[in-house]
C-alpha atoms as a PDB file:
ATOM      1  CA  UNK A   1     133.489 135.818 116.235  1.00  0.00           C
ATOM      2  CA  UNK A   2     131.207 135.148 119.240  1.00  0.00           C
ATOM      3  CA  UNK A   3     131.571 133.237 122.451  1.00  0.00           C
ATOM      4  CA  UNK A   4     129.534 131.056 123.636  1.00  0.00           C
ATOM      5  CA  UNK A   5     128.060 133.218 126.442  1.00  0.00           C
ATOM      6  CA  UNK A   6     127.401 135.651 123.431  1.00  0.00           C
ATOM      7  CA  UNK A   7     125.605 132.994 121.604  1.00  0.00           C
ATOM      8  CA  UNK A   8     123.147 131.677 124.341  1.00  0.00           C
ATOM      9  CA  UNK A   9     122.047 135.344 124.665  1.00  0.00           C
ATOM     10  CA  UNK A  10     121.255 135.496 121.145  1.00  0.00           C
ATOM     11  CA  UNK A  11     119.740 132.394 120.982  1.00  0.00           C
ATOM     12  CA  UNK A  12     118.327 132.640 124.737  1.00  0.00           C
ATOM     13  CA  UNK A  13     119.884 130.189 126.088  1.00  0.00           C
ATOM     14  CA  UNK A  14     122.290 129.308 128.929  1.00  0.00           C
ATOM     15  CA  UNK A  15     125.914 128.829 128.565  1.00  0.00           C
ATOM     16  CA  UNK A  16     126.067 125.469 129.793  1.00  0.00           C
ATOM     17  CA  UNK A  17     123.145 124.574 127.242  1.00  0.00           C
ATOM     18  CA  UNK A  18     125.122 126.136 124.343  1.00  0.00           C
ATOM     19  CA  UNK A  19     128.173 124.059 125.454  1.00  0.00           C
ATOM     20  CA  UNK A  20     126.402 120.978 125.243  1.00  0.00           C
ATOM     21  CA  UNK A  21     125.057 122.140 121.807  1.00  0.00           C
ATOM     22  CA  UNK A  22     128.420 122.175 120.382  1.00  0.00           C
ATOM     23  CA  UNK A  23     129.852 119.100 122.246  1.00  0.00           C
ATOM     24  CA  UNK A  24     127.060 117.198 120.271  1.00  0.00           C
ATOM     25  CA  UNK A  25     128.004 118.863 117.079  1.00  0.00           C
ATOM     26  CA  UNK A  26     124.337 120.922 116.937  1.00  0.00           C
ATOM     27  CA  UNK A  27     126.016 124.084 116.750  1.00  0.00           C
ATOM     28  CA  UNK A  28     129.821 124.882 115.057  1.00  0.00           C
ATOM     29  CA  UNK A  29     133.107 124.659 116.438  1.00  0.00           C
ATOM     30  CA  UNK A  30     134.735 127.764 116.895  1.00  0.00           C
ATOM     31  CA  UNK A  31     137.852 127.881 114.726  1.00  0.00           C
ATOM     32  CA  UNK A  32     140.162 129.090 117.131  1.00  0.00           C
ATOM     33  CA  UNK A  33     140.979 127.383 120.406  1.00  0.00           C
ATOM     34  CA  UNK A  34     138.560 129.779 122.352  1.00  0.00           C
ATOM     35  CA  UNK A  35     135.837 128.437 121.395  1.00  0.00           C
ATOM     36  CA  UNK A  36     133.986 131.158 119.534  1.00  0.00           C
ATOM     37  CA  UNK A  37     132.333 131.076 116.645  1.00  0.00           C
ATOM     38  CA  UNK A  38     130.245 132.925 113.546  1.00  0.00           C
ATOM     39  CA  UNK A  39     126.992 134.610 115.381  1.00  0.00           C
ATOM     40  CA  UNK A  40     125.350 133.536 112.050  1.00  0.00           C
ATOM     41  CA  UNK A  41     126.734 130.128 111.624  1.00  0.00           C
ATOM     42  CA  UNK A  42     125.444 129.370 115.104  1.00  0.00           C
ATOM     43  CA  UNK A  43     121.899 130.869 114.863  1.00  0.00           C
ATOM     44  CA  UNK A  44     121.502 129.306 111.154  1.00  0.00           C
ATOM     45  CA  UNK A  45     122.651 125.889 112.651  1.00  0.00           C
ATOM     46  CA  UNK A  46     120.355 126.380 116.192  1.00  0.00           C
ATOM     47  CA  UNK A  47     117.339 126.683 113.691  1.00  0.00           C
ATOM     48  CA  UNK A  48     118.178 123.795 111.230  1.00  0.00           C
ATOM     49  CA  UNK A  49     118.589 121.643 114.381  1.00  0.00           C
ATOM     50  CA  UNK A  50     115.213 122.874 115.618  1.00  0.00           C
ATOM     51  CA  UNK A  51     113.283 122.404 112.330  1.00  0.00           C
ATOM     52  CA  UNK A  52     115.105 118.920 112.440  1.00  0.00           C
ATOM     53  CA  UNK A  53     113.082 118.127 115.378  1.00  0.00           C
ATOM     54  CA  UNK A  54     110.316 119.484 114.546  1.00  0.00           C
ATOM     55  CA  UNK A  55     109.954 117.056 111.617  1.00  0.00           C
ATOM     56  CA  UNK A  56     110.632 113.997 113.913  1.00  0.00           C
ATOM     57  CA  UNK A  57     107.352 115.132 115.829  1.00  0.00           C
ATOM     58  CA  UNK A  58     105.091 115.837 112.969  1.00  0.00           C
ATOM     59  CA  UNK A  59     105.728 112.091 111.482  1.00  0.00           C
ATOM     60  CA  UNK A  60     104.095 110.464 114.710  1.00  0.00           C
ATOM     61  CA  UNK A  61     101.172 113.212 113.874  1.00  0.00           C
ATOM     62  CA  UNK A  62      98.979 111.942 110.734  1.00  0.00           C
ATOM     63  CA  UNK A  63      98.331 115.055 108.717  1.00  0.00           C
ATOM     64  CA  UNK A  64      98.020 113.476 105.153  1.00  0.00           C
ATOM     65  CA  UNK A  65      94.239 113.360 104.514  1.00  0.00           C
ATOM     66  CA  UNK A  66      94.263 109.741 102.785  1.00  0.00           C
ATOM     67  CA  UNK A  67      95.408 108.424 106.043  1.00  0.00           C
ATOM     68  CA  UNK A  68      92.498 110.344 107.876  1.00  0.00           C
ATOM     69  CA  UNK A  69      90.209 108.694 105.164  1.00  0.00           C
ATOM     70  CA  UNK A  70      91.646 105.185 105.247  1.00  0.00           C
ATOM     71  CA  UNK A  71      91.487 105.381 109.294  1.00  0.00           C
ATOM     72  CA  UNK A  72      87.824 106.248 109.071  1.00  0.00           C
ATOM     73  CA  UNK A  73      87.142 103.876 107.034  1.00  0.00           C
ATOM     74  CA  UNK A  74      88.531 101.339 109.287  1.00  0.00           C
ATOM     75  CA  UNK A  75      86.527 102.618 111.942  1.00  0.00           C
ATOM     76  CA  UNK A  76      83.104 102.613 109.904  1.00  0.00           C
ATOM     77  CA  UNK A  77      83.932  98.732 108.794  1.00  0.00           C
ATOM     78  CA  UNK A  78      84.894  97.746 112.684  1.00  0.00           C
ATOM     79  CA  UNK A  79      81.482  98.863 113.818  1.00  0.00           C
ATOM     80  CA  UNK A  80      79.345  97.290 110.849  1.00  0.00           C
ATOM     81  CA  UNK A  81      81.318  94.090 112.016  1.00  0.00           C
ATOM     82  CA  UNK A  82      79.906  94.580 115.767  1.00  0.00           C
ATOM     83  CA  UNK A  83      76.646  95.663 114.399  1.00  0.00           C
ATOM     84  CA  UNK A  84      76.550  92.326 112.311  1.00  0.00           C
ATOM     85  CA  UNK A  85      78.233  90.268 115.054  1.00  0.00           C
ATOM     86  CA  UNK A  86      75.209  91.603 117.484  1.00  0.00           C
ATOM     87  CA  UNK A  87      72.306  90.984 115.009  1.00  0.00           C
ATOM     88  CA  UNK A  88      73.607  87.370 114.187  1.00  0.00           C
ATOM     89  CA  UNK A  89      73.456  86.591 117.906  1.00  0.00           C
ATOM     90  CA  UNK A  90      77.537  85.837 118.313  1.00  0.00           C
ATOM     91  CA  UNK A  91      77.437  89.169 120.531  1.00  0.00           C
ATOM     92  CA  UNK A  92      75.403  90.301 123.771  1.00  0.00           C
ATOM     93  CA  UNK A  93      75.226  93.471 124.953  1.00  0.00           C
ATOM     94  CA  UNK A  94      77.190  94.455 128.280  1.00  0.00           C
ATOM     95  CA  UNK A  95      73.486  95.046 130.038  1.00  0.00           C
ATOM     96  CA  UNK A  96      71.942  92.003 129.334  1.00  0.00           C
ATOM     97  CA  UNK A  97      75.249  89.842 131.026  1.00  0.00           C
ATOM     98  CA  UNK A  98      75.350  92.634 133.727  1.00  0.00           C
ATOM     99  CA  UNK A  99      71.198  91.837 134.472  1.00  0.00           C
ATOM    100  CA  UNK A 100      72.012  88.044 133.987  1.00  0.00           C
ATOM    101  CA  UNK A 101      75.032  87.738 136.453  1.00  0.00           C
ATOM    102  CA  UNK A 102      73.150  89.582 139.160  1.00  0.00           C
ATOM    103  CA  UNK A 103      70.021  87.557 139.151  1.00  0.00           C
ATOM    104  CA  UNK A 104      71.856  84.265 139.626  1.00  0.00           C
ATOM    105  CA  UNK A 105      74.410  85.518 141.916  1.00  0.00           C
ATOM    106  CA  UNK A 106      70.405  86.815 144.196  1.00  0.00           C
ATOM    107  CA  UNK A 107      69.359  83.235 142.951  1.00  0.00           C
ATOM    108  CA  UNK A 108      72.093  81.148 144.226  1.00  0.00           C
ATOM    109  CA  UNK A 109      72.707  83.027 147.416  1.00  0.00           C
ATOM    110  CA  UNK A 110      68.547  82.976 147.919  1.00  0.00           C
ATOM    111  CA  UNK A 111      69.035  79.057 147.405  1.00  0.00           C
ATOM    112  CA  UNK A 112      72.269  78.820 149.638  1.00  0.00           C
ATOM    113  CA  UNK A 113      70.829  80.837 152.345  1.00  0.00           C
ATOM    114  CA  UNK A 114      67.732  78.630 152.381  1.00  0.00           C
ATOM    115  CA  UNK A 115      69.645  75.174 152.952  1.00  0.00           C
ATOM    116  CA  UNK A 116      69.809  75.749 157.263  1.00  0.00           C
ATOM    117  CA  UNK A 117      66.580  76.403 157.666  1.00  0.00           C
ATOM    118  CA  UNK A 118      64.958  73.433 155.029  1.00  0.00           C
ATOM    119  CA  UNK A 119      67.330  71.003 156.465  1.00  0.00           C
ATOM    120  CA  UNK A 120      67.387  71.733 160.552  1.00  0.00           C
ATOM    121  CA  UNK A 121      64.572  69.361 161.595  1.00  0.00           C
ATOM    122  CA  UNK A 122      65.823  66.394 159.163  1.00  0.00           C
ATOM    123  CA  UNK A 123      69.665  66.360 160.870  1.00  0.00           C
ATOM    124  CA  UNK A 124      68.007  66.740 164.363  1.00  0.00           C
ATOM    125  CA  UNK A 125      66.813  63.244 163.801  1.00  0.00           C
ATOM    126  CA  UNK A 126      70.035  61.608 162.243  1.00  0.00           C
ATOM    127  CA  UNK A 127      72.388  59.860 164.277  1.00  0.00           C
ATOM    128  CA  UNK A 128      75.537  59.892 162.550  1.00  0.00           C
ATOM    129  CA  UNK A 129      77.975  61.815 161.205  1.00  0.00           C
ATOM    130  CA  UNK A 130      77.910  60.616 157.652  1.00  0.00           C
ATOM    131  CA  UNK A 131      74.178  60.471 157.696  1.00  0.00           C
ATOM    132  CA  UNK A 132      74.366  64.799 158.543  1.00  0.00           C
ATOM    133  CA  UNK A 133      77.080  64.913 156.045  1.00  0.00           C
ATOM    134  CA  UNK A 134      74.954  63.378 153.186  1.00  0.00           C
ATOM    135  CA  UNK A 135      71.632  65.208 153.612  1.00  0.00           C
ATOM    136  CA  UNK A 136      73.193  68.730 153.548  1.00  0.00           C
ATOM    137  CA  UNK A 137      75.548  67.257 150.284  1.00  0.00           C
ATOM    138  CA  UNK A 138      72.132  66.519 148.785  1.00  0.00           C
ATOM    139  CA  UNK A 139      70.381  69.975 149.649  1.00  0.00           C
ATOM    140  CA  UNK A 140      73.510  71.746 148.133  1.00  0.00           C
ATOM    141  CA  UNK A 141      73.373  69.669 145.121  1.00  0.00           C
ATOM    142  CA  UNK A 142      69.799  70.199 144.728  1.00  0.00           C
ATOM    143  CA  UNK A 143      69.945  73.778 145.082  1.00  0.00           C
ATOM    144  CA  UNK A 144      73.096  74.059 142.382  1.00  0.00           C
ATOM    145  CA  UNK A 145      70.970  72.232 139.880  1.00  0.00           C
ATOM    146  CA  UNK A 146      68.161  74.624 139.909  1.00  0.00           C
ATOM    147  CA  UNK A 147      70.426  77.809 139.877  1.00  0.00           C
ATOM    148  CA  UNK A 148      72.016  75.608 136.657  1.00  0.00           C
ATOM    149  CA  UNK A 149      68.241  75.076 135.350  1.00  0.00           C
ATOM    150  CA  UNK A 150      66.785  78.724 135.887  1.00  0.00           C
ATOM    151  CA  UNK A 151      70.659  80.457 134.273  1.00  0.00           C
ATOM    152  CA  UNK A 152      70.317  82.178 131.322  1.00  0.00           C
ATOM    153  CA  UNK A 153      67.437  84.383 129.972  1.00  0.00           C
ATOM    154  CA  UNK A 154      65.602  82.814 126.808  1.00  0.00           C
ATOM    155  CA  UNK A 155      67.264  85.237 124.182  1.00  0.00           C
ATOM    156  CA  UNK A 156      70.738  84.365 125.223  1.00  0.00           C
ATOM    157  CA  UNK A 157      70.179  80.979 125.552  1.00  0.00           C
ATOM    158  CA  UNK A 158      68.774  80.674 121.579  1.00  0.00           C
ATOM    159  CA  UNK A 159      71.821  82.917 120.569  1.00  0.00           C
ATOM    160  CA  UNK A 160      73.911  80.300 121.655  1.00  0.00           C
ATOM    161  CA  UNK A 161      72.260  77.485 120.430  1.00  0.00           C
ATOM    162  CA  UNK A 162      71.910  79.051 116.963  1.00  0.00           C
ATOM    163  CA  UNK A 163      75.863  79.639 117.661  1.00  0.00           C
ATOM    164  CA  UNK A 164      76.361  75.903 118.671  1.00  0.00           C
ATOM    165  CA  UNK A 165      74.233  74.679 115.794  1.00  0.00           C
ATOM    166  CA  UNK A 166      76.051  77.008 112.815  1.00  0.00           C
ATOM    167  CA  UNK A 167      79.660  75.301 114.352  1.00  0.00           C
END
């Protein structure tokens, strides 16, 4: 019979470890009221719990080879669906939106920046508030209607009616 300080050095452990071992029922009971046990029993029970655990972790781990196929399979069909999705026009690639964005975004703040200087000799000869207010409302509508007109480049803009069209 072994105690439980003789067990953790077999099985390297610490005491307090072992203790907590048994008090979860990993390792035996010791049949007297000392608490010691088999050497044997313990080890043989310290490995079964280990290989336990061990199996736990290898589920999450896919090592069956039809579940390698059947993922790369999935895989194969998701990009033949982009590929398709991108040659029908229902896709556009990340550059083309990146390009698109930045020229209006140069476009409208071109247009916005131009509004003072196209409109400071007209409100110099208005009189009233409402009269000022009105003209530059008009310039900024004016400029948002061409940054609407000149928006997206001619290959986008046929993807999406050929989009609109097939709904």
């Amino acid at each position: 019979m072994a105690t439980h300080k003789e067990i953790a050095e077999h099985l390297y452990l610490t005491t307090q470890h072992v203790s907590n071992l048994v008090s979860q029922g990993i390792l035996p009971r010791g049949t007297s009221g000392k608490g010691s046990t088999s050497l044997d029993e313990s080890r043989k029970a310290y490995i079964d719990f280990l290989r336990q655990r061990s199996r736990l972790h290898l589920k999450d781990i896919p090592n069956d080879i039809n579940e390698e196929k059947l993922r790369l399979t999935k895989n194969q069909a998701d990009q033949k669906e982009i590929e398709v999705a991108i040659l029908s026009g229902k896709l556009i690639h990340s550059d083309d939106v990146i390009s698109t964005w930045q020229d209006l975004i140069a476009n409208c703040r071109s247009k916005l920046l131009n509004i003072p200087a196209k409109i400071t000799h007209q409100v110099l000869g208005l009189k009233s508030y409402a009269e000022i207010e009105d003209l530059i409302m008009k310039e900024v509508h004016e400029s948002l209607n061409e940054i609407a007109k000149s928006g997206l480049p001619d290959n986008t803009t046929e993807n999406l009616d050929t989009i609109n069209t097939d709904l």
